[in-house]
C-alpha atoms as a PDB file:
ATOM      1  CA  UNK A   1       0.000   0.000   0.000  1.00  0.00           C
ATOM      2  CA  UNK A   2       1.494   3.429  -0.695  1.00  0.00           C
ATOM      3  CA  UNK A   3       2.073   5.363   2.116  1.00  0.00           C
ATOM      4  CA  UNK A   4       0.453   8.718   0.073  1.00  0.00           C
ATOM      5  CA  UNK A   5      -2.776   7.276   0.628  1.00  0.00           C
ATOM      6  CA  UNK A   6      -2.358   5.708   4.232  1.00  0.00           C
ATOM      7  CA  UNK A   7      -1.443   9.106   5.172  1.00  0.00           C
ATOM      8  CA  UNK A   8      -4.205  10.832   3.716  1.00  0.00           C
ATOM      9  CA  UNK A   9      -6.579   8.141   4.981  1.00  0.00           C
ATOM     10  CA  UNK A  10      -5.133   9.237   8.668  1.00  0.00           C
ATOM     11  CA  UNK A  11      -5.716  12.691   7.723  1.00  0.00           C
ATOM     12  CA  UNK A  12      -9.668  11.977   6.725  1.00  0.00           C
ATOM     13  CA  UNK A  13     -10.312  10.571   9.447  1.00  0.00           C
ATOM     14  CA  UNK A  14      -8.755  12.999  11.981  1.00  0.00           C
ATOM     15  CA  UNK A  15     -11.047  15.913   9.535  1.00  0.00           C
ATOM     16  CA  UNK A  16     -14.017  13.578  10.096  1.00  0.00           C
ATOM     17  CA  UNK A  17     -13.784  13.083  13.810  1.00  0.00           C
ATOM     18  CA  UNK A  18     -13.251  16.700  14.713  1.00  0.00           C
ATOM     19  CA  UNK A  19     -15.803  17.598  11.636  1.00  0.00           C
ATOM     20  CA  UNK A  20     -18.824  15.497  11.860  1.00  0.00           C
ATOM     21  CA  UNK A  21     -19.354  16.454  16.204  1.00  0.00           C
ATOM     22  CA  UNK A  22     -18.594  19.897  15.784  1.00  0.00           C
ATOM     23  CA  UNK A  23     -21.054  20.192  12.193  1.00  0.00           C
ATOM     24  CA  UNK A  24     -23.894  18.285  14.739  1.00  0.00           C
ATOM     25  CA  UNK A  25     -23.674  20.379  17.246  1.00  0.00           C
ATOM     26  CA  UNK A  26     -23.681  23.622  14.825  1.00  0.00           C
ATOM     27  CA  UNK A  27     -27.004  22.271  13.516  1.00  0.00           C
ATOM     28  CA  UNK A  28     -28.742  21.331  16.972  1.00  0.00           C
ATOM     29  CA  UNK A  29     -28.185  25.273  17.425  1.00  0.00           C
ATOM     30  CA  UNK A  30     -24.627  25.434  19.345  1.00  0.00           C
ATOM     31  CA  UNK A  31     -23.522  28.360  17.202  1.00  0.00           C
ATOM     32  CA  UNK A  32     -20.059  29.191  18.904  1.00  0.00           C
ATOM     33  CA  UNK A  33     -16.766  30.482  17.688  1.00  0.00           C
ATOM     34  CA  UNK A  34     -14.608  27.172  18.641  1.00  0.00           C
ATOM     35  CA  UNK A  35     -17.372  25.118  16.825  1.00  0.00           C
ATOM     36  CA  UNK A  36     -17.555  26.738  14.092  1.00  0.00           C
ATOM     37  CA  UNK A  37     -13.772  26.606  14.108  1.00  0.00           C
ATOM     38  CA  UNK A  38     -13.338  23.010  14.673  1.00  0.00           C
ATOM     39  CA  UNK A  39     -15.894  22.073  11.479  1.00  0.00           C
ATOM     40  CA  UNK A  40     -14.207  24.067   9.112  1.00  0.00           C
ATOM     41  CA  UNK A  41     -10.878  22.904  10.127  1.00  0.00           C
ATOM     42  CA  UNK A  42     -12.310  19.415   9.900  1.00  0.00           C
ATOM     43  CA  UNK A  43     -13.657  20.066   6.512  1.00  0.00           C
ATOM     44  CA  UNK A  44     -10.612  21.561   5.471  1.00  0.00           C
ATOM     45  CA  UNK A  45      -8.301  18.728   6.496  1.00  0.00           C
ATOM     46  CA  UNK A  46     -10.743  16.364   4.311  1.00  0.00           C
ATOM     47  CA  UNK A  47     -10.451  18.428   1.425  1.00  0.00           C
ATOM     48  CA  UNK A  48      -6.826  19.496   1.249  1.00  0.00           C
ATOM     49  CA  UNK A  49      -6.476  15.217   1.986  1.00  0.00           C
ATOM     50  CA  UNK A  50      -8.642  14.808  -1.091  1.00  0.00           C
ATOM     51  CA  UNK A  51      -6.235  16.873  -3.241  1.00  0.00           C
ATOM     52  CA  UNK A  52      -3.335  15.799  -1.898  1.00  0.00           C
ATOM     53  CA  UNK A  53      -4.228  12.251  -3.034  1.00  0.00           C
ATOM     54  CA  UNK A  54      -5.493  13.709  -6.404  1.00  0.00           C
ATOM     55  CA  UNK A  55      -2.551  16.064  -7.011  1.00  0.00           C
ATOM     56  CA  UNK A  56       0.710  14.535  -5.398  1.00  0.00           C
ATOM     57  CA  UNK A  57       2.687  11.496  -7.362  1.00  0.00           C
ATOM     58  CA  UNK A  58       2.348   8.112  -5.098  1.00  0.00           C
ATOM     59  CA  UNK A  59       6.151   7.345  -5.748  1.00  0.00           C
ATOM     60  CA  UNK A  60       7.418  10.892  -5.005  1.00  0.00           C
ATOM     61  CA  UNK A  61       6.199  11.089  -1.513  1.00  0.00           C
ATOM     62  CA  UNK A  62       8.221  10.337   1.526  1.00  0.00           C
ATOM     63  CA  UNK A  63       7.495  10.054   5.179  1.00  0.00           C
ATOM     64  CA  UNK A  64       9.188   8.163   7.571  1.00  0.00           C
ATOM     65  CA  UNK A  65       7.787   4.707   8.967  1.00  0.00           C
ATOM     66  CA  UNK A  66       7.704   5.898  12.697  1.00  0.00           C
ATOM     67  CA  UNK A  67       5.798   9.776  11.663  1.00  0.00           C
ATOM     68  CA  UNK A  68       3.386   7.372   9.581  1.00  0.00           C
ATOM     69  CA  UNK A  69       2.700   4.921  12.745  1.00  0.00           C
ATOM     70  CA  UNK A  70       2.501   7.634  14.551  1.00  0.00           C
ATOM     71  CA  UNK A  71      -0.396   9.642  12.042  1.00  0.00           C
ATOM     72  CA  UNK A  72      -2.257   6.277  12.325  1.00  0.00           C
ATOM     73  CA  UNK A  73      -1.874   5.819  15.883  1.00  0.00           C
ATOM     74  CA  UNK A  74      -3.458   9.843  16.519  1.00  0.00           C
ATOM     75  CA  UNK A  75      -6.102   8.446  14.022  1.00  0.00           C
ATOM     76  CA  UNK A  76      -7.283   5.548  16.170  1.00  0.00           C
ATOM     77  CA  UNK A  77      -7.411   8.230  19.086  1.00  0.00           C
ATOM     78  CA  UNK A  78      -9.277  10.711  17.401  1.00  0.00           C
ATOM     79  CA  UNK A  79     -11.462   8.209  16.611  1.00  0.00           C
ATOM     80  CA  UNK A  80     -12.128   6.228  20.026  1.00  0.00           C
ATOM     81  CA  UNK A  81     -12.237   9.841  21.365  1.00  0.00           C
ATOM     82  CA  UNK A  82     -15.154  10.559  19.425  1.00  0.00           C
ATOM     83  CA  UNK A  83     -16.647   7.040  19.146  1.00  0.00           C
ATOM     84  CA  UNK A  84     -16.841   7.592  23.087  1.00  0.00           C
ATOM     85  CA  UNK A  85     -18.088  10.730  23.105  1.00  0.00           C
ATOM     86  CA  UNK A  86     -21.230   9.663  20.894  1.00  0.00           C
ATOM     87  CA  UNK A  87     -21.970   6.944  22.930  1.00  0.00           C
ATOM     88  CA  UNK A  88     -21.513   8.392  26.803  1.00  0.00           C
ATOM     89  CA  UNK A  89     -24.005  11.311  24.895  1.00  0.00           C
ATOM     90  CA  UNK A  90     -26.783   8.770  24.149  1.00  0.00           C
END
């Protein structure tokens, strides 16, 4: 697997996990400033991910084994961080 598209896989779903909570809460009404902050930075990490993948050469990019292991391992966290805060919320 190329490592381009592991690390922009990490980066999705870091973008989705602040994203998705903060875009729910802006439409239940919570219309504040590190909200609204936190869903477009999400957004933007999905989309500059997306182009990345789109625009950068697979066997150009480089990143070291233990930065990438470490992307995926923050990845995991973001997500069981927000996994858990969906369900202690129901």
């Amino acid at each position: 697997m190329k490592r381009l598209y592991v690390f922009n896989g990490t980066l999705v779903i870091i973008g989705l996990s602040l994203g998705l909570p903060a875009a729910q809460s802006l439409i239940i009404g919570d219309h504040s400033i590190p909200v609204l902050l936190m869903a477009l930075g999400g957004g933007g990490m999905i989309v500059s991910a997306g182009y990345e993948s789109l625009r950068t050469d697979p066997e150009e990019f480089t990143i070291s084994a233990a930065a990438l292991f470490a992307l995926v391992g923050a990845a995991c966290l973001s997500l069981l961080g927000t996994l858990l805060s969906a369900v202690s919320s129901l």
